[in-house]
N, C-alpha and C. Protein backbone atom coordinates (compact mmCIF):
# COMPACT_ATOMS: atom_id res chain seq x y z
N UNK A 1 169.65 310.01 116.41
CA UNK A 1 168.67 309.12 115.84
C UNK A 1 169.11 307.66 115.95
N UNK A 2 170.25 307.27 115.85
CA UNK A 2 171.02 305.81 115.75
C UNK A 2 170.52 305.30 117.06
N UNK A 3 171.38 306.28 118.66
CA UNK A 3 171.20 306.36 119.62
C UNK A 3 170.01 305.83 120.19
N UNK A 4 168.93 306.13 119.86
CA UNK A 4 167.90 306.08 119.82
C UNK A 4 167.02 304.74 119.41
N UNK A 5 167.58 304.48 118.16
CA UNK A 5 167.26 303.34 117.89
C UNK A 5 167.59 302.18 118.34
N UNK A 6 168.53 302.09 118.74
CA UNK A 6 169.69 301.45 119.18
C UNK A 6 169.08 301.18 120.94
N UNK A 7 168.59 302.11 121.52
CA UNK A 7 167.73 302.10 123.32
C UNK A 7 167.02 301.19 122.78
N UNK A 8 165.66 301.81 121.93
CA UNK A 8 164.71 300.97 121.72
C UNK A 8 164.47 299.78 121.34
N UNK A 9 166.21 299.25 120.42
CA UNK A 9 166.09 297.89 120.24
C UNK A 9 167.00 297.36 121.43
N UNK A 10 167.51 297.69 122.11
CA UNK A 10 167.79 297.05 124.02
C UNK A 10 166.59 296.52 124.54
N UNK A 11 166.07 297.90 124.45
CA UNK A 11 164.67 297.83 125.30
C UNK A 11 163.75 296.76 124.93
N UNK A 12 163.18 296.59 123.58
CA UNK A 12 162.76 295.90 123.29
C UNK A 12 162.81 294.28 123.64
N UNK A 13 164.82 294.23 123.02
CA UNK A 13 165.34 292.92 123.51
C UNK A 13 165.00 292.50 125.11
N UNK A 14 165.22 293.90 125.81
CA UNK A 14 164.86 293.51 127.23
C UNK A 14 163.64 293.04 127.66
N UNK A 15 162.52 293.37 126.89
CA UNK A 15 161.31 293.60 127.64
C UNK A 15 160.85 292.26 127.08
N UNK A 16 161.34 291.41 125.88
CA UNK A 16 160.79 289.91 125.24
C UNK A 16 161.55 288.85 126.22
N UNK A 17 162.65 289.27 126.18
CA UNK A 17 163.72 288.05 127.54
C UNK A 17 162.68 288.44 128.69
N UNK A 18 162.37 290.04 129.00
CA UNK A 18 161.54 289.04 130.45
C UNK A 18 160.04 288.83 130.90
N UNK A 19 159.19 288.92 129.49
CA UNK A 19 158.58 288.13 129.73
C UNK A 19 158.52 286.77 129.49
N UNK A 20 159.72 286.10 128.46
CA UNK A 20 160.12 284.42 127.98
C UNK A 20 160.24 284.16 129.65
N UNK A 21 161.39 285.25 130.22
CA UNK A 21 161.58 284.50 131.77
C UNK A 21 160.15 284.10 132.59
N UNK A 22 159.63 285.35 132.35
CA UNK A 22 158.41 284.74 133.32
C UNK A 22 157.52 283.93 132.69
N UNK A 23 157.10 284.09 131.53
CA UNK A 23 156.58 282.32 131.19
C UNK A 23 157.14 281.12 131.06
N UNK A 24 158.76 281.23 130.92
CA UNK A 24 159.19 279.90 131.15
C UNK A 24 159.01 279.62 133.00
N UNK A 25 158.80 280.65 134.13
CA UNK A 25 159.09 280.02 135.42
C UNK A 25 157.73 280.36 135.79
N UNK A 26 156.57 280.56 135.11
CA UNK A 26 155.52 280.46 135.96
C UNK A 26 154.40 279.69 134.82
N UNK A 27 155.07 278.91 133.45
CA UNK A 27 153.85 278.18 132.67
C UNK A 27 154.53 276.89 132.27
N UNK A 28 155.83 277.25 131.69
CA UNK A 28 156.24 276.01 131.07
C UNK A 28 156.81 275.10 132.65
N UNK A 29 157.84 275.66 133.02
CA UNK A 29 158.36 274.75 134.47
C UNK A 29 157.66 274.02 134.69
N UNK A 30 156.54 274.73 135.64
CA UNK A 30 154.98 273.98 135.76
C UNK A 30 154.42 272.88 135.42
N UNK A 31 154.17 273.56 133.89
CA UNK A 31 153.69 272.35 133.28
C UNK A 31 154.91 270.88 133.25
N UNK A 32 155.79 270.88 133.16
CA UNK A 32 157.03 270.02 132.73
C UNK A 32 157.11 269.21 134.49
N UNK A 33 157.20 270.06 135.51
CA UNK A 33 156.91 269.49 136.72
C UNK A 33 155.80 268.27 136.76
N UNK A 34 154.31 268.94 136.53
CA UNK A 34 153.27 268.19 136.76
C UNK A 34 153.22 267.29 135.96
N UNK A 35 153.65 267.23 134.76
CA UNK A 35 154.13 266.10 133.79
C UNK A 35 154.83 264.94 134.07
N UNK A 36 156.11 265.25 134.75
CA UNK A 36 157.06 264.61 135.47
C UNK A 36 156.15 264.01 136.84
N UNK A 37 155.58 264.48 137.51
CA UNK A 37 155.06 263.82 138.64
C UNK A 37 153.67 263.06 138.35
N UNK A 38 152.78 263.14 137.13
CA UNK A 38 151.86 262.57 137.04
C UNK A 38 152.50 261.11 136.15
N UNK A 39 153.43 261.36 135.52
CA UNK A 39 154.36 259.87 134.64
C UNK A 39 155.02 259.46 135.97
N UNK A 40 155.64 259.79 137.27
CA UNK A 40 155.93 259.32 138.17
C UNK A 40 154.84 258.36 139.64
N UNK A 41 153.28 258.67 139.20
CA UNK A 41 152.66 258.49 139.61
C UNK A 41 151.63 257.42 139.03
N UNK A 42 151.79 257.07 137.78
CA UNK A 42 151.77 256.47 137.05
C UNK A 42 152.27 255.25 136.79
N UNK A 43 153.86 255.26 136.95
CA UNK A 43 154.27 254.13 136.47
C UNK A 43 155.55 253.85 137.60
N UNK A 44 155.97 254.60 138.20
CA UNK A 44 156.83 254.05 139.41
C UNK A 44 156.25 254.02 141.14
N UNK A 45 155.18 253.87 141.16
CA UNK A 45 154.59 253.26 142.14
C UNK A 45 154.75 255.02 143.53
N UNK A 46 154.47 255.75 142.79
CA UNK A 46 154.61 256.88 143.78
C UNK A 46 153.15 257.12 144.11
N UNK A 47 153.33 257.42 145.93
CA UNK A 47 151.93 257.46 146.47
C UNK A 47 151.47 258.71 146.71
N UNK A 48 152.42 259.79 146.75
CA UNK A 48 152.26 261.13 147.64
C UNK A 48 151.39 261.73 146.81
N UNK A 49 150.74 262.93 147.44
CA UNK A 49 149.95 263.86 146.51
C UNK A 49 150.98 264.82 145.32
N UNK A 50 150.37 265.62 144.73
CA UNK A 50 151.25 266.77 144.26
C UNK A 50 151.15 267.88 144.80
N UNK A 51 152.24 268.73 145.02
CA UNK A 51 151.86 270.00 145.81
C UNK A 51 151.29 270.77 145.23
N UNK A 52 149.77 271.49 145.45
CA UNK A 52 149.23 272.63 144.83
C UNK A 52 149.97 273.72 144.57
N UNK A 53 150.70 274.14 144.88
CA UNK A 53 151.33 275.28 144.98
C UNK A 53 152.53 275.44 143.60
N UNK A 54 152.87 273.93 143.01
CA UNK A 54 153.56 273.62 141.90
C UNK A 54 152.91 274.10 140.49
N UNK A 55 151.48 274.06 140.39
CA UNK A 55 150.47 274.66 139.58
C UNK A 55 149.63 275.92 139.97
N UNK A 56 149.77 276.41 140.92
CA UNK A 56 149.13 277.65 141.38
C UNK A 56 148.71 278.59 139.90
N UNK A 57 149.79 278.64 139.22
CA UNK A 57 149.81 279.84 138.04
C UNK A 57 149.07 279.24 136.65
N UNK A 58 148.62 277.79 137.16
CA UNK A 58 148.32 277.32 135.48
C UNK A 58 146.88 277.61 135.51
N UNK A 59 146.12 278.19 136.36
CA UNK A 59 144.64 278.13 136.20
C UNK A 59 143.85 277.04 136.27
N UNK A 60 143.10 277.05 135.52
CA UNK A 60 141.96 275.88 136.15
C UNK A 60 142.65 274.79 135.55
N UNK A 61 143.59 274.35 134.94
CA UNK A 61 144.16 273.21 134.89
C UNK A 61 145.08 272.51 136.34
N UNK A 62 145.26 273.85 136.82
CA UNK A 62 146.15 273.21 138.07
C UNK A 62 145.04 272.58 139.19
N UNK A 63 144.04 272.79 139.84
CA UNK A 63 143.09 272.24 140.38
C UNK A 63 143.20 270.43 139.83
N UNK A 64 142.39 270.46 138.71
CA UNK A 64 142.37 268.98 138.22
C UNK A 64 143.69 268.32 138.74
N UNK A 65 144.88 268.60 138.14
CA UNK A 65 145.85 268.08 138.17
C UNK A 65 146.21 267.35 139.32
N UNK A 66 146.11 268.34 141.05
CA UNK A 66 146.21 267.75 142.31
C UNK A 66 144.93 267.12 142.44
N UNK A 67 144.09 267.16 142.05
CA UNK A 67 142.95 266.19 142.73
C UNK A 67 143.13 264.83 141.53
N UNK A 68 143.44 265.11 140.70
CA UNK A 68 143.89 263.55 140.21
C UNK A 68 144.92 262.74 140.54
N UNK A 69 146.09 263.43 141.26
CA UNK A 69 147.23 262.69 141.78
C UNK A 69 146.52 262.17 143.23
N UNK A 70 145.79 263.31 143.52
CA UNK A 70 145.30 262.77 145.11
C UNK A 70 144.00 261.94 145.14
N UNK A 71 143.20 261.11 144.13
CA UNK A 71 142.63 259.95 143.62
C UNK A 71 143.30 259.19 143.13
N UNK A 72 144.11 258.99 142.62
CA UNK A 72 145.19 258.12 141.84
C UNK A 72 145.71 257.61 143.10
N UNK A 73 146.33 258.12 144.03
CA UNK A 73 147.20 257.91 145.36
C UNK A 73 146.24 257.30 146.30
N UNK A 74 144.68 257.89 146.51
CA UNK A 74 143.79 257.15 147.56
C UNK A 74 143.56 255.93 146.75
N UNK A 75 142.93 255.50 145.55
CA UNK A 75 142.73 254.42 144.82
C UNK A 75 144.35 253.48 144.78
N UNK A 76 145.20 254.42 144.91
CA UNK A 76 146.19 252.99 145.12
C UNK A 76 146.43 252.36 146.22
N UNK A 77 146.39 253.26 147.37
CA UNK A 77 146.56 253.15 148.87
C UNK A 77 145.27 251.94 148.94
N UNK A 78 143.75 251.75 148.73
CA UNK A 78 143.04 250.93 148.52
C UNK A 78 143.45 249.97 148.35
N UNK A 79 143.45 250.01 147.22
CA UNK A 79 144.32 248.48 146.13
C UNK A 79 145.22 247.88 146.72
N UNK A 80 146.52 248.84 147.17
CA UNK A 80 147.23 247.62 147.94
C UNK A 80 146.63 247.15 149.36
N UNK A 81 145.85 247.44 149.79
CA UNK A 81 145.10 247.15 151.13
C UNK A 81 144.21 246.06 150.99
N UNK A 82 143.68 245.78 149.88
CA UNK A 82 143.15 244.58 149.17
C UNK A 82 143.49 243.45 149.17
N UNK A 83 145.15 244.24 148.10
CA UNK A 83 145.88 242.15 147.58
C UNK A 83 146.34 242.63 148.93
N UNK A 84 147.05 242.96 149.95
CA UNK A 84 147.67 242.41 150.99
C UNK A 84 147.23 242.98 152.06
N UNK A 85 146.09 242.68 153.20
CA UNK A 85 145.45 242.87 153.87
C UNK A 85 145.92 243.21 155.11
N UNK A 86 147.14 242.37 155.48
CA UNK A 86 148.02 242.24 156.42
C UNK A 86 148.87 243.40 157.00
N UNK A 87 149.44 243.78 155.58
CA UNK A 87 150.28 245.09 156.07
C UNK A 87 149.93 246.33 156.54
């Protein structure tokens, strides 16, 4: 009976660690990534898109996310084409 109890609280322990693993590497990461690259896009002059594939797992939040880095990036590419015409 101990025996027993004792599997099931392994098991248990096992089966909460891996789903924490897989929501920390397919929700939180993610999110903490696209966070990091939309404050990088934002305020240190970064032009590139974001890779879709970085949000694949967040659902319909991940869509928005690359098409706002990739408006943010055409509207800046604009702008500087504006004040300096030349380059």
């Amino acid at each position: 009976m101990l025996t027993a109890g004792l599997l099931a609280g392994f098991g248990i322990f096992a089966l909460a660690a891996f789903v924490w693993r897989l929501f920390d590497e397919n929700v939180a990461r993610p999110i903490d990534t696209v966070a990091a690259a939309l404050r990088a896009r934002a305020h240190g002059g970064v032009h590139d898109e974001l890779e879709p594939e970085v949000a694949r797992y967040l659902g319909d939040p991940g869509g928005p996310f690359s098409r706002r880095t990739r408006r943010s990036a055409t509207w800046r590419r604009r702008s500087a084409l504006r004040r300096h015409p030349g380059r």
